[in-house]
PDB file of N, CA and C in Angstrom:
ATOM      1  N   UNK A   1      93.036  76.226  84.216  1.00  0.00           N
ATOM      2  CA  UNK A   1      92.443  74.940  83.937  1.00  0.00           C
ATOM      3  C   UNK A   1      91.403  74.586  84.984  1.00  0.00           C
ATOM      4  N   UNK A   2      92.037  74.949  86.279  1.00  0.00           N
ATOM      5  CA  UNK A   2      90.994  74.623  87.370  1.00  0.00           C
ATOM      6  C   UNK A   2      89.339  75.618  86.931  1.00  0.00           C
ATOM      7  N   UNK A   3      89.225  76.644  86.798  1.00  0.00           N
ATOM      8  CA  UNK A   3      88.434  77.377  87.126  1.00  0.00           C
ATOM      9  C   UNK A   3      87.200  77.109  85.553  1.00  0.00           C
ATOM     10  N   UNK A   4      87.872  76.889  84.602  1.00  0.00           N
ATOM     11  CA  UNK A   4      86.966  76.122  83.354  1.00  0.00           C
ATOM     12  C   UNK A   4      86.242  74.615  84.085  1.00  0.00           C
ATOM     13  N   UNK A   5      87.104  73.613  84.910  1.00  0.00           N
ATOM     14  CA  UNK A   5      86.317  72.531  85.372  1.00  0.00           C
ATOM     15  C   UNK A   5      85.327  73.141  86.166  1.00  0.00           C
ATOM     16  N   UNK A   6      85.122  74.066  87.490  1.00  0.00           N
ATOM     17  CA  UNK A   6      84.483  74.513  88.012  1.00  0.00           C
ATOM     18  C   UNK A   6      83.299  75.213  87.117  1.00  0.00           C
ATOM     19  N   UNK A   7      83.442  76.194  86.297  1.00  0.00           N
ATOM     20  CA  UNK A   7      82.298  76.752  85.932  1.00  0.00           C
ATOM     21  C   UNK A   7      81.758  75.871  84.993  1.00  0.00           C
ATOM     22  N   UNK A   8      81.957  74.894  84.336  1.00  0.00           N
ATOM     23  CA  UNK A   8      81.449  73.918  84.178  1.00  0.00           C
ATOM     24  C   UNK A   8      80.919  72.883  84.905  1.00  0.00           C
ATOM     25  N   UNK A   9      81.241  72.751  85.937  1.00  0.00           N
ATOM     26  CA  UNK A   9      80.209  72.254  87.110  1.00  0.00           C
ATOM     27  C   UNK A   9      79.448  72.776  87.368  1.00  0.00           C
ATOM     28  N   UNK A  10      79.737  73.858  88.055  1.00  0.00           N
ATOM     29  CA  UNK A  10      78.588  74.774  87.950  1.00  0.00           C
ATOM     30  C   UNK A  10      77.188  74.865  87.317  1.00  0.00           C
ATOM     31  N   UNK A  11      77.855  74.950  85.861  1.00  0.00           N
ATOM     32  CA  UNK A  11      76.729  75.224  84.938  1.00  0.00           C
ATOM     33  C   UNK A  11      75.885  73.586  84.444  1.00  0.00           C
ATOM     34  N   UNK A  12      76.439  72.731  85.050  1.00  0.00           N
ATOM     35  CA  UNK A  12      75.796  71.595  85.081  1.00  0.00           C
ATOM     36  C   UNK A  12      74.892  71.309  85.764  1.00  0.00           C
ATOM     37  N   UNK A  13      75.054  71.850  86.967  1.00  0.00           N
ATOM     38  CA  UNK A  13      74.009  72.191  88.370  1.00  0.00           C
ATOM     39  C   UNK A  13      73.214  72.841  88.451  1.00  0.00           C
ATOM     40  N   UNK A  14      73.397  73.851  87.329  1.00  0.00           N
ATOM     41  CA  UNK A  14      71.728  74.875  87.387  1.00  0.00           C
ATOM     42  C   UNK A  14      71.134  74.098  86.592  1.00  0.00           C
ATOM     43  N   UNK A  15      70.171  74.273  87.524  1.00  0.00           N
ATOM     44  CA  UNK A  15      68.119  73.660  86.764  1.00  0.00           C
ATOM     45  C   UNK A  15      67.763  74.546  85.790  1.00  0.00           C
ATOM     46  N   UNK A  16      67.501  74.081  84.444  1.00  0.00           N
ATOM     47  CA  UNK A  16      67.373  74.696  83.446  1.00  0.00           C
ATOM     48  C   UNK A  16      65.577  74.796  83.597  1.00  0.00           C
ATOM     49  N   UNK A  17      65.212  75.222  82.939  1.00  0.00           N
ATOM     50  CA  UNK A  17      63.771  75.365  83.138  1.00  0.00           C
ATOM     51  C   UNK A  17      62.914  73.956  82.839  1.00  0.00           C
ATOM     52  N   UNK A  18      62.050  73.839  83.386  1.00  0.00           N
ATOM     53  CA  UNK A  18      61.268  72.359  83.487  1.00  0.00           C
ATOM     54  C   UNK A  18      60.956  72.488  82.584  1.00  0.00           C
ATOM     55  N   UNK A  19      60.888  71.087  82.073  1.00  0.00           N
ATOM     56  CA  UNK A  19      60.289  70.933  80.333  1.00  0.00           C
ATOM     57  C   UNK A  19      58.666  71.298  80.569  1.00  0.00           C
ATOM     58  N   UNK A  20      58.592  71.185  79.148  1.00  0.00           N
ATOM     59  CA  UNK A  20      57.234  71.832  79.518  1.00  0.00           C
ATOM     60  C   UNK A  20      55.826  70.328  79.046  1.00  0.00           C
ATOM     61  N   UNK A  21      55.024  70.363  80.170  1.00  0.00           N
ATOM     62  CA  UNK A  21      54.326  69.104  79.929  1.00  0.00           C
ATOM     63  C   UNK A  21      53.071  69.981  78.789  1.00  0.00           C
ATOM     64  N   UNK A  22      52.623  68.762  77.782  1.00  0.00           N
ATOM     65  CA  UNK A  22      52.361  68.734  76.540  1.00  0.00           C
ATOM     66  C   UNK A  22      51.051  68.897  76.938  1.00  0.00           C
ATOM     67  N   UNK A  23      50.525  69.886  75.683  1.00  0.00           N
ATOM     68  CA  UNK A  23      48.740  69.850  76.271  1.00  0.00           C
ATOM     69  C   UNK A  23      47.940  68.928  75.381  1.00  0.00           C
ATOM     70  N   UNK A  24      46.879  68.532  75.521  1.00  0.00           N
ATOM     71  CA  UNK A  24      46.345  67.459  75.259  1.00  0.00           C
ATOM     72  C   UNK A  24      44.966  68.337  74.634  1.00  0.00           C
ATOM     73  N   UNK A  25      45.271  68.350  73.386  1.00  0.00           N
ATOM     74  CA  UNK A  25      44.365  68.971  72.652  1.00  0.00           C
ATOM     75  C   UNK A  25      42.671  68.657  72.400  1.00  0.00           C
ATOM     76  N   UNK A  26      42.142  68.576  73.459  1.00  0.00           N
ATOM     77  CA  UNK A  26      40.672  67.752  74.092  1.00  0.00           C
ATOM     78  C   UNK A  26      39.476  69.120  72.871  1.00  0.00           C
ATOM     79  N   UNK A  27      38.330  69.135  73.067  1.00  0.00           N
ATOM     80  CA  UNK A  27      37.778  69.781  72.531  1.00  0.00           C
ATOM     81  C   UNK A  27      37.362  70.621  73.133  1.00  0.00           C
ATOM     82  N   UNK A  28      37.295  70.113  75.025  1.00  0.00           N
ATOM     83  CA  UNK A  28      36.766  71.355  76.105  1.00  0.00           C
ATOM     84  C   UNK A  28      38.150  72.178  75.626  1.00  0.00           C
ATOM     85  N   UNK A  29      39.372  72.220  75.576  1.00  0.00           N
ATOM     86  CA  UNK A  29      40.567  72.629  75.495  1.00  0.00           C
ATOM     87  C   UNK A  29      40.523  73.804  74.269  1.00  0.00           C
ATOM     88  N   UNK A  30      40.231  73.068  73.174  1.00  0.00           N
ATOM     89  CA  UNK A  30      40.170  73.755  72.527  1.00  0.00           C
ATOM     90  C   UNK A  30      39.408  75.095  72.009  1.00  0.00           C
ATOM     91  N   UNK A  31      37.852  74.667  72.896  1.00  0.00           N
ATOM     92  CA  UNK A  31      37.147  75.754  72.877  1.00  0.00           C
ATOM     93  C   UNK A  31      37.397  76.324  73.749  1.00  0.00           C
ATOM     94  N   UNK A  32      38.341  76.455  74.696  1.00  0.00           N
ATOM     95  CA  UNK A  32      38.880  77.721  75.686  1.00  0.00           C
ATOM     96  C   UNK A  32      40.129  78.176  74.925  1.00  0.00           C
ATOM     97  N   UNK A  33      40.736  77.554  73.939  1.00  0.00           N
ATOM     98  CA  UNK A  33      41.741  78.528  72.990  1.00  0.00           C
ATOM     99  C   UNK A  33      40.761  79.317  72.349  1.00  0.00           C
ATOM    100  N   UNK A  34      39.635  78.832  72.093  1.00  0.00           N
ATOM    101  CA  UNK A  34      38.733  80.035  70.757  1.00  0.00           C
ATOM    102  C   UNK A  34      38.105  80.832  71.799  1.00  0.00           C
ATOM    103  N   UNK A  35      37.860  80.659  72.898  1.00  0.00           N
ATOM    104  CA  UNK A  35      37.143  81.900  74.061  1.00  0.00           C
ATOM    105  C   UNK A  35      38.323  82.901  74.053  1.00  0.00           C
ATOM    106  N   UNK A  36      39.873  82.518  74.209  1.00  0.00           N
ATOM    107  CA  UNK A  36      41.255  83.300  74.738  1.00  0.00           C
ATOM    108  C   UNK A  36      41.227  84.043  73.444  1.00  0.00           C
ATOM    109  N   UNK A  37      41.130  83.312  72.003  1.00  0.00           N
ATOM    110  CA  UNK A  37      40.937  84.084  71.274  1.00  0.00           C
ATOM    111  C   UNK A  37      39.926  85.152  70.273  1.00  0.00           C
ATOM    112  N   UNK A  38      39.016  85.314  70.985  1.00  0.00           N
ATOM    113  CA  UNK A  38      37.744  86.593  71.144  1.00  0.00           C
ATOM    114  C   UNK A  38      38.184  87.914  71.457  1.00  0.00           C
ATOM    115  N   UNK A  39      38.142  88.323  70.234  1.00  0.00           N
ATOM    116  CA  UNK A  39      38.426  89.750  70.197  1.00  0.00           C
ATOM    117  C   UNK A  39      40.288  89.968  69.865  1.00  0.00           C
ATOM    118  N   UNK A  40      41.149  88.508  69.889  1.00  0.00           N
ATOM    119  CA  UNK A  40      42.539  88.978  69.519  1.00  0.00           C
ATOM    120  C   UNK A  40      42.515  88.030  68.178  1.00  0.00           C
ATOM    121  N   UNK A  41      43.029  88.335  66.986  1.00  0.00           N
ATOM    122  CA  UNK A  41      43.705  88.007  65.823  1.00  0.00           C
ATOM    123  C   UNK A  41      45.026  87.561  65.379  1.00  0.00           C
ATOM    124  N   UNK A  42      45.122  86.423  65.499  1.00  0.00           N
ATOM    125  CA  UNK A  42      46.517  86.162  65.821  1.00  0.00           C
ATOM    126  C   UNK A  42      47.137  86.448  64.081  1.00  0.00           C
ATOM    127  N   UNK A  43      46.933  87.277  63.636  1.00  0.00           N
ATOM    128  CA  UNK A  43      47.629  87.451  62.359  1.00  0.00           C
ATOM    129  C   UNK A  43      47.972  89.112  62.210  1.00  0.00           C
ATOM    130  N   UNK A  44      48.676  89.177  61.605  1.00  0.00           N
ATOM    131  CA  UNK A  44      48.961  90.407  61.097  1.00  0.00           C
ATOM    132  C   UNK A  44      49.762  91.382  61.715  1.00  0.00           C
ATOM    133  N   UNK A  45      50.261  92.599  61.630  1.00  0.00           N
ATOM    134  CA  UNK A  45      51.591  93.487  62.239  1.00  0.00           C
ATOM    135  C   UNK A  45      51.499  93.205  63.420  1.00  0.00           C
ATOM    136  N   UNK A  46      50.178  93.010  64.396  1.00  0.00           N
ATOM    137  CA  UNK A  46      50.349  93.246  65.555  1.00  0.00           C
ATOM    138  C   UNK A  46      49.639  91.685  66.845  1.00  0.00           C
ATOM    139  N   UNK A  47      50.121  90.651  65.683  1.00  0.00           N
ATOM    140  CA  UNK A  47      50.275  89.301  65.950  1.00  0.00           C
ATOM    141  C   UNK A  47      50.657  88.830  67.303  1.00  0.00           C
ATOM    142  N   UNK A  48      51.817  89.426  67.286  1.00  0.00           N
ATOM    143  CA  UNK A  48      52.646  88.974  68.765  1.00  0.00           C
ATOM    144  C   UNK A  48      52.069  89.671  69.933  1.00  0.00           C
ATOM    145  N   UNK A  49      51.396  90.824  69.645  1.00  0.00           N
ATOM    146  CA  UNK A  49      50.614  91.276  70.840  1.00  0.00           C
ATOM    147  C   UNK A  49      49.338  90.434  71.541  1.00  0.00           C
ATOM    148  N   UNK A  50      48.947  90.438  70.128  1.00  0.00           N
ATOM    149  CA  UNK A  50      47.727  89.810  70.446  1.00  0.00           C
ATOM    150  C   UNK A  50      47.739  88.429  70.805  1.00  0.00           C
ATOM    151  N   UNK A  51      48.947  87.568  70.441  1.00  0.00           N
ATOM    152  CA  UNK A  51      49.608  86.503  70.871  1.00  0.00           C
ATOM    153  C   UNK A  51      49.306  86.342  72.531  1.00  0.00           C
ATOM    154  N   UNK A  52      50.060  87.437  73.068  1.00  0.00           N
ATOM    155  CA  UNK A  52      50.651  87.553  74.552  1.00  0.00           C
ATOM    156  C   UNK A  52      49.009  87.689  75.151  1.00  0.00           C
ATOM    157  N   UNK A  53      47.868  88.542  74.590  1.00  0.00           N
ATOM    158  CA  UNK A  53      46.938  88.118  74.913  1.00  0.00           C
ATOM    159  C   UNK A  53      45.995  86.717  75.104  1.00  0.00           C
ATOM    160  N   UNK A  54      46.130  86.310  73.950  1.00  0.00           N
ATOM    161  CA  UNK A  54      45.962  85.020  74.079  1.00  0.00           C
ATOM    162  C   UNK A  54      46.254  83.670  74.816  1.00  0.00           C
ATOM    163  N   UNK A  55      47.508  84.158  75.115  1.00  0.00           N
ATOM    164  CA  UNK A  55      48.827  83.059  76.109  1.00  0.00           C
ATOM    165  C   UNK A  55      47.876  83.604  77.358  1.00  0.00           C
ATOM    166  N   UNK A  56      47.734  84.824  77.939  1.00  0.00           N
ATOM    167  CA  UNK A  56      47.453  84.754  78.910  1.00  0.00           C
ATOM    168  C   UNK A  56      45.931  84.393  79.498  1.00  0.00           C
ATOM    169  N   UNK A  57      44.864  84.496  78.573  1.00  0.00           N
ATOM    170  CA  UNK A  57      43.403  83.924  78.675  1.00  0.00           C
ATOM    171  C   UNK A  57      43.774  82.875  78.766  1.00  0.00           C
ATOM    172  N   UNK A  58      44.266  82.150  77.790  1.00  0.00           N
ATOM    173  CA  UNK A  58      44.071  80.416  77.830  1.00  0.00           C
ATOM    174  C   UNK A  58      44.800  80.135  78.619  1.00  0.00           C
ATOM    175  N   UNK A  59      45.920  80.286  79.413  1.00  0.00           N
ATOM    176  CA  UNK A  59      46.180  79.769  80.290  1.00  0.00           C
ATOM    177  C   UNK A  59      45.758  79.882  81.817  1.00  0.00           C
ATOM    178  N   UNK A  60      44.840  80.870  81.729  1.00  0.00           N
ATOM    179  CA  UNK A  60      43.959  81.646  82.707  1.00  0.00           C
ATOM    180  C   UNK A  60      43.164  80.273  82.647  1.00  0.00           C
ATOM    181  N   UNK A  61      42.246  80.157  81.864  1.00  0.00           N
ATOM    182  CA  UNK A  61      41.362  79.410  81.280  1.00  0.00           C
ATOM    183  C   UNK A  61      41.656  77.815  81.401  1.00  0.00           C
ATOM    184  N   UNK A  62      42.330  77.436  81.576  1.00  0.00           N
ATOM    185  CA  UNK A  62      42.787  75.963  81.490  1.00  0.00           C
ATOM    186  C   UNK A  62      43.666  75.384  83.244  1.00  0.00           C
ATOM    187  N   UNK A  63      44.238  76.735  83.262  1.00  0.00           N
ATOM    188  CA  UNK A  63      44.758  76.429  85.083  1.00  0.00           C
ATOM    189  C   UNK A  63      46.360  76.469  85.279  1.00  0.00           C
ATOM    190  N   UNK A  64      47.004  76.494  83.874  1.00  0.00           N
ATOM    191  CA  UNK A  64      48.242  75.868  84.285  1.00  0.00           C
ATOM    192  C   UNK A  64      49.043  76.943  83.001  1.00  0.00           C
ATOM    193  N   UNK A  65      50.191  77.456  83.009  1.00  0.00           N
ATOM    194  CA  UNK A  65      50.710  78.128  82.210  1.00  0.00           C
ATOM    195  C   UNK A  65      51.346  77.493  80.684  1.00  0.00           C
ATOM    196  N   UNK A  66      50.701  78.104  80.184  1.00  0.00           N
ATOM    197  CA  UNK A  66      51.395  77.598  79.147  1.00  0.00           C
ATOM    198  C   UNK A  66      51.964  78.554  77.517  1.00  0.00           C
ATOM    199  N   UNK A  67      52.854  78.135  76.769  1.00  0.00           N
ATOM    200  CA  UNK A  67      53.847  78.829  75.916  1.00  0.00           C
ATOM    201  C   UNK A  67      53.140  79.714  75.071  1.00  0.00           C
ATOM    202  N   UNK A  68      53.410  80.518  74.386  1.00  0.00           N
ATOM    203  CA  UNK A  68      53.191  80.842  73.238  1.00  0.00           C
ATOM    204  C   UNK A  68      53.152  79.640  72.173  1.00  0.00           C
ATOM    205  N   UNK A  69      54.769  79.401  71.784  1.00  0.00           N
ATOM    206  CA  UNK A  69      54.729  79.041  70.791  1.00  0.00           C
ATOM    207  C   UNK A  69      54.021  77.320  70.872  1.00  0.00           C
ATOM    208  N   UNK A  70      53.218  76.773  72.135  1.00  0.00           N
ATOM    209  CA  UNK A  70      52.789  76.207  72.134  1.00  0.00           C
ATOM    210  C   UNK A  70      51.690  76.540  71.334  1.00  0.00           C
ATOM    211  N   UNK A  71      51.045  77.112  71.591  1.00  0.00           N
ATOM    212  CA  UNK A  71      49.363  78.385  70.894  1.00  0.00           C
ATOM    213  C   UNK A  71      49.916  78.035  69.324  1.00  0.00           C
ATOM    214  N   UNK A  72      50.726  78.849  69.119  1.00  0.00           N
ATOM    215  CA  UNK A  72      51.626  78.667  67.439  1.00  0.00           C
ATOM    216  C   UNK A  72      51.560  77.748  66.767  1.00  0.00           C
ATOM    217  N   UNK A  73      51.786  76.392  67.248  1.00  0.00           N
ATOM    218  CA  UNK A  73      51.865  75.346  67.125  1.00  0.00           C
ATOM    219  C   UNK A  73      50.702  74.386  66.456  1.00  0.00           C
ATOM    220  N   UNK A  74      49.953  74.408  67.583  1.00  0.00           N
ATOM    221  CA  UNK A  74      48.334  74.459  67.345  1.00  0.00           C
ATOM    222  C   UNK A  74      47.912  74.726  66.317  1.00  0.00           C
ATOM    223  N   UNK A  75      47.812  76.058  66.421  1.00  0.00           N
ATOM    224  CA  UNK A  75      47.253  76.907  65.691  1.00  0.00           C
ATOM    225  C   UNK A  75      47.517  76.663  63.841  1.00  0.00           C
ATOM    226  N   UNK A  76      48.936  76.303  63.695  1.00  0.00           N
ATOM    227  CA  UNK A  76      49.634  75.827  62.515  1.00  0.00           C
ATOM    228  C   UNK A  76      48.966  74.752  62.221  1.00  0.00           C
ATOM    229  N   UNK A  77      48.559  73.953  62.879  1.00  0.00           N
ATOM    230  CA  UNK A  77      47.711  72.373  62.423  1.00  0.00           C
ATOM    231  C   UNK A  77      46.285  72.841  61.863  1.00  0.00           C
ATOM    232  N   UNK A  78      46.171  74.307  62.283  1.00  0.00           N
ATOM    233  CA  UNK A  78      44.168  73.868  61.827  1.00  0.00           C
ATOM    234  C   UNK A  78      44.510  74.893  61.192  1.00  0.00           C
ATOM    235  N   UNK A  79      45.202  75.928  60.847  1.00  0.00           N
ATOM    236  CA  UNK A  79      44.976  76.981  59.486  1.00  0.00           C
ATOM    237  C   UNK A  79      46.406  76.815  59.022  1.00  0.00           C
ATOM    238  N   UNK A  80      46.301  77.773  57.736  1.00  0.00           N
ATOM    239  CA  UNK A  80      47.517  78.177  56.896  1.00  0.00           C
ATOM    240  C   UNK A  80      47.824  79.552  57.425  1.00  0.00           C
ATOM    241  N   UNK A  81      48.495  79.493  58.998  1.00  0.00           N
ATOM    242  CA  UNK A  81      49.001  81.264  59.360  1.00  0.00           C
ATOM    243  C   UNK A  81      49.426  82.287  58.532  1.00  0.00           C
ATOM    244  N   UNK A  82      50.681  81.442  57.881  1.00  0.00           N
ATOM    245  CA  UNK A  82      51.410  82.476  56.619  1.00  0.00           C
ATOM    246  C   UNK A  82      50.332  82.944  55.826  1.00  0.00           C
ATOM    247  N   UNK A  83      49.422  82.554  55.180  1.00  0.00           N
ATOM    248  CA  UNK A  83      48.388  82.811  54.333  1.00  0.00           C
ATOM    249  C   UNK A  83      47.755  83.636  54.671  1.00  0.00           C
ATOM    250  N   UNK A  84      46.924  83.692  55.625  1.00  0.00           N
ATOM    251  CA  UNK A  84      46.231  84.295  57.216  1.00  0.00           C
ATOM    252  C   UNK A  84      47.111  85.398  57.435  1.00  0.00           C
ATOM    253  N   UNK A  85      48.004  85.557  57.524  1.00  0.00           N
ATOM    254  CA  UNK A  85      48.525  86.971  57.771  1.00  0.00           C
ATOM    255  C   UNK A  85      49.299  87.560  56.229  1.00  0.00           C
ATOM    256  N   UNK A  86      49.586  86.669  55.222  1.00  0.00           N
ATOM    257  CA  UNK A  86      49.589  87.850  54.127  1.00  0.00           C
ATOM    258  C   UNK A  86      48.849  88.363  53.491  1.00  0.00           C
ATOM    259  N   UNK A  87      47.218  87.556  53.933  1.00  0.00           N
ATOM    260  CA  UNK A  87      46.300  88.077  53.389  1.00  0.00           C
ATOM    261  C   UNK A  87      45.820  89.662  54.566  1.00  0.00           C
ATOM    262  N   UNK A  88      46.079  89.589  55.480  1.00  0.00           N
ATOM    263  CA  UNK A  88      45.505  90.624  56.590  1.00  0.00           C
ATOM    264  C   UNK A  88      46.275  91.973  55.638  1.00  0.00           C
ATOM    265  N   UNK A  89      45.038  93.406  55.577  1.00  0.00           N
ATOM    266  CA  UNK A  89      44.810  94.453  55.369  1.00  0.00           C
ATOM    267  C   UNK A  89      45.617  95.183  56.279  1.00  0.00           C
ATOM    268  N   UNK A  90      46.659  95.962  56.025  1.00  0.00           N
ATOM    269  CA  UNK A  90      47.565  96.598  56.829  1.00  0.00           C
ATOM    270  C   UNK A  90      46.388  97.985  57.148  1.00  0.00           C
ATOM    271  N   UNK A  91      46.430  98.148  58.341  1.00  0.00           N
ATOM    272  CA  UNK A  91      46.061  99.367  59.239  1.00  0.00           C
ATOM    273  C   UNK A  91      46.331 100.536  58.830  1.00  0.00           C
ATOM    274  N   UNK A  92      47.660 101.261  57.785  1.00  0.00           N
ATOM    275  CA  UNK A  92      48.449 101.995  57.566  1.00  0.00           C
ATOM    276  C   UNK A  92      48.644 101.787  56.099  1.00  0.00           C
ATOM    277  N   UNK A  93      48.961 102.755  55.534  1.00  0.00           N
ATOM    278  CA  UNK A  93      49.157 102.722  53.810  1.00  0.00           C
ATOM    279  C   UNK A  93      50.847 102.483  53.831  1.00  0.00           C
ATOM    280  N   UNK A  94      51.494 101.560  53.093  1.00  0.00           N
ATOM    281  CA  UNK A  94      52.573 101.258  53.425  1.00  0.00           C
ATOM    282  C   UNK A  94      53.608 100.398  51.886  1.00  0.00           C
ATOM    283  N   UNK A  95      53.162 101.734  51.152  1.00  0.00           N
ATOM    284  CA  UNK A  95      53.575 101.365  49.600  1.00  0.00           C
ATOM    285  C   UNK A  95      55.109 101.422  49.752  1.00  0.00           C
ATOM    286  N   UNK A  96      55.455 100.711  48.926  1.00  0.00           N
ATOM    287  CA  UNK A  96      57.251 100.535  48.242  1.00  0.00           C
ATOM    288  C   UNK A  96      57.681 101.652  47.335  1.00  0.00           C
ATOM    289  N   UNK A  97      58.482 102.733  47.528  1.00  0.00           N
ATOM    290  CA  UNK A  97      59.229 103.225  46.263  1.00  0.00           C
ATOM    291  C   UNK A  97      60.373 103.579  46.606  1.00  0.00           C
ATOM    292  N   UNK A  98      60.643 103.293  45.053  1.00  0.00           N
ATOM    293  CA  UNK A  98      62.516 103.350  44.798  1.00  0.00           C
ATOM    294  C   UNK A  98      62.999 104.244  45.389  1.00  0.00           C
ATOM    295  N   UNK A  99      64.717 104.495  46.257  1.00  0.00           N
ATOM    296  CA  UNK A  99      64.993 105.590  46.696  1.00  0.00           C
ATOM    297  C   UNK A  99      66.209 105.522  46.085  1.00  0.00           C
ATOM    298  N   UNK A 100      66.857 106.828  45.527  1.00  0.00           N
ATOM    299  CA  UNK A 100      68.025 106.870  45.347  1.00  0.00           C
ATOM    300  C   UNK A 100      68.977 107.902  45.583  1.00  0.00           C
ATOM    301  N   UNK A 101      69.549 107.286  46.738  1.00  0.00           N
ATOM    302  CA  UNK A 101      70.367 108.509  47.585  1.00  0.00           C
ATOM    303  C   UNK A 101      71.292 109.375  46.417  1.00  0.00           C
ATOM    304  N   UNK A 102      71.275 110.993  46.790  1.00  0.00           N
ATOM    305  CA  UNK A 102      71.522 111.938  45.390  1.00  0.00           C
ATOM    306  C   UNK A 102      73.100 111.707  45.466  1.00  0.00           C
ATOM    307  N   UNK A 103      73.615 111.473  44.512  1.00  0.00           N
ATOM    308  CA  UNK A 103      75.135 111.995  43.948  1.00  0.00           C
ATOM    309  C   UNK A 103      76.194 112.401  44.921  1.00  0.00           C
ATOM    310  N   UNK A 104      75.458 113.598  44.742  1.00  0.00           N
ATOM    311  CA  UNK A 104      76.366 114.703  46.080  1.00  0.00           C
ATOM    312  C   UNK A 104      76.466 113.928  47.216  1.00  0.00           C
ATOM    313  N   UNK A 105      75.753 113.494  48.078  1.00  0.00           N
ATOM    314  CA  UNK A 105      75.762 113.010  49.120  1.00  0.00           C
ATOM    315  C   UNK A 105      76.846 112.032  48.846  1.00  0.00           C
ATOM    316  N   UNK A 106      76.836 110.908  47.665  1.00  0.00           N
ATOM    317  CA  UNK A 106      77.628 109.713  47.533  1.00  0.00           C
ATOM    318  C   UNK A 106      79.040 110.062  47.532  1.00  0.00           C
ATOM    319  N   UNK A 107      79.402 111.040  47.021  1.00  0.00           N
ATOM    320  CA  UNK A 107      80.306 111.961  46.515  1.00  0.00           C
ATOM    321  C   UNK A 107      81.037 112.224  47.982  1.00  0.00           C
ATOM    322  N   UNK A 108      80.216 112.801  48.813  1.00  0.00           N
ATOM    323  CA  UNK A 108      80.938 113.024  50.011  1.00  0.00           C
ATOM    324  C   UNK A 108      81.390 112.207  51.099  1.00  0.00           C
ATOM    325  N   UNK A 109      80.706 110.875  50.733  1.00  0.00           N
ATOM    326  CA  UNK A 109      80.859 109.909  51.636  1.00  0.00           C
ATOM    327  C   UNK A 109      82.055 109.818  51.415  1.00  0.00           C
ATOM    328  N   UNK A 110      82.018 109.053  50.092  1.00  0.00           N
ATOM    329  CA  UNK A 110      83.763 108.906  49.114  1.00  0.00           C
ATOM    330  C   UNK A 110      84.603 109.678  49.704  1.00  0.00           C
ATOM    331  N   UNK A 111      84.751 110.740  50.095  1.00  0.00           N
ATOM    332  CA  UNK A 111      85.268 112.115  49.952  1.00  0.00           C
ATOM    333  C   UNK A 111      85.772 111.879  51.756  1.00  0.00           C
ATOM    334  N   UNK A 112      84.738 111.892  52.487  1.00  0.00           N
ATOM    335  CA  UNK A 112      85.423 111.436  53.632  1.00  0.00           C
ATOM    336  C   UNK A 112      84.615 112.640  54.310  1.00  0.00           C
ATOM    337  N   UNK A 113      83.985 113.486  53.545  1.00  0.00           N
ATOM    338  CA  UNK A 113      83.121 114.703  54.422  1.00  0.00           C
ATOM    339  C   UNK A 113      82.002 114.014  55.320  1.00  0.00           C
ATOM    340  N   UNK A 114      81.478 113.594  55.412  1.00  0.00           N
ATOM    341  CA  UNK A 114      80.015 113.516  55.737  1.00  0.00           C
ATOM    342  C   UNK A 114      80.894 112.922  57.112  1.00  0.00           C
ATOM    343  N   UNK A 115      81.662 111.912  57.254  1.00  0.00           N
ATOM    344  CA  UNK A 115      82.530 111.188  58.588  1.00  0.00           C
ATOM    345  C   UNK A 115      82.683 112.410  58.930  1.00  0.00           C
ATOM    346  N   UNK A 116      83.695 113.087  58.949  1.00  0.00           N
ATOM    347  CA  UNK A 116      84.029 114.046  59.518  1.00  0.00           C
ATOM    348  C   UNK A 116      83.450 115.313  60.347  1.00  0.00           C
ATOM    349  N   UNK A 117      82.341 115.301  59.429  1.00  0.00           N
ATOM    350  CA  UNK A 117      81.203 116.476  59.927  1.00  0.00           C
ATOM    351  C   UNK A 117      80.528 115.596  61.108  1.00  0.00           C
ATOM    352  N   UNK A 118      80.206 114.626  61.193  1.00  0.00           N
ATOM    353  CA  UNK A 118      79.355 113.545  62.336  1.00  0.00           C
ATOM    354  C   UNK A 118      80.242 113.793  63.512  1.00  0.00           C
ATOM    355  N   UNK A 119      81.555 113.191  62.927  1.00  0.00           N
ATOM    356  CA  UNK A 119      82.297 113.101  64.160  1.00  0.00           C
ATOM    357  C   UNK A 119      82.415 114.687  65.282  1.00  0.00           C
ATOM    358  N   UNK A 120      82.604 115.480  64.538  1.00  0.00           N
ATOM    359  CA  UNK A 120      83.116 117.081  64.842  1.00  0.00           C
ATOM    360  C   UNK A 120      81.680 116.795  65.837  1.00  0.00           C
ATOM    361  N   UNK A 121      80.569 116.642  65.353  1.00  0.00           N
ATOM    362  CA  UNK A 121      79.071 116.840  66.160  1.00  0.00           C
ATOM    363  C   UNK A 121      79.125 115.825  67.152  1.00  0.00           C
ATOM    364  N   UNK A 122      79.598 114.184  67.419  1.00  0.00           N
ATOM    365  CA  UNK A 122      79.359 113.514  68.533  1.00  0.00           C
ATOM    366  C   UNK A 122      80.709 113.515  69.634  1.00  0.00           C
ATOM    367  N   UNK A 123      81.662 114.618  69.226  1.00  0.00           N
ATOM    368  CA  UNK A 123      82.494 114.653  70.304  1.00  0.00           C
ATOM    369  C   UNK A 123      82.556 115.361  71.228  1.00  0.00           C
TER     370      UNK A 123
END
């Protein structure tokens, strides 16, 4: 009983991370989000990369660190993202077709072979 009151003290006492003060979406502001974002695309497979690029110009750019999903946020008020990235052209040909694992194989699962043979190999 004692040691639940304690780590609950404890965990009352750690400083959780400082909230984060709100940016003030000015127009100098904003045209240093569209400089951070020159040359990165915040849409499509490789979004979040280009994200982390972005986070780090503009906050380069402005003086003071600030979130991603702050950027996100934003960004959600002046376009339709979802749209914006289901419209983006995949890099890679990346068609759908049916697969249907053969018989035999199903057969052996049932069967208890296919376990058995794995196991014999990861021991």
């Amino acid at each position: 009983m004692g040691e639940t009151e304690t780590g609950g003290e404890a965990a009352a006492e750690r400083p959780g991370p400082p909230p984060e003060e709100p940016v003030l979406w000015s127009p100098e502001v904003e045209v240093c989000l569209f400089h951070a974002m020159l040359g990165h695309k915040p849409v499509g497979v490789n979004r979040h990369f280009h994200m982390i690029c972005i986070r780090d110009k503009f906050s380069q750019n402005i003086g003071r660190q600030i979130s991603s999903k702050v950027i996100w946020d934003h960004l959600r008020t002046m376009y339709d993202m979802q749209a914006l990235h289901e419209s983006e052209i995949l890099p890679f040909p990346n068609s759908e077709k049916n697969f249907i694992l053969p018989e035999e194989i199903i057969q052996e699962v049932k069967e208890g072979e296919i376990l058995l043979f794995l196991y014999r190999y990861t021991v």
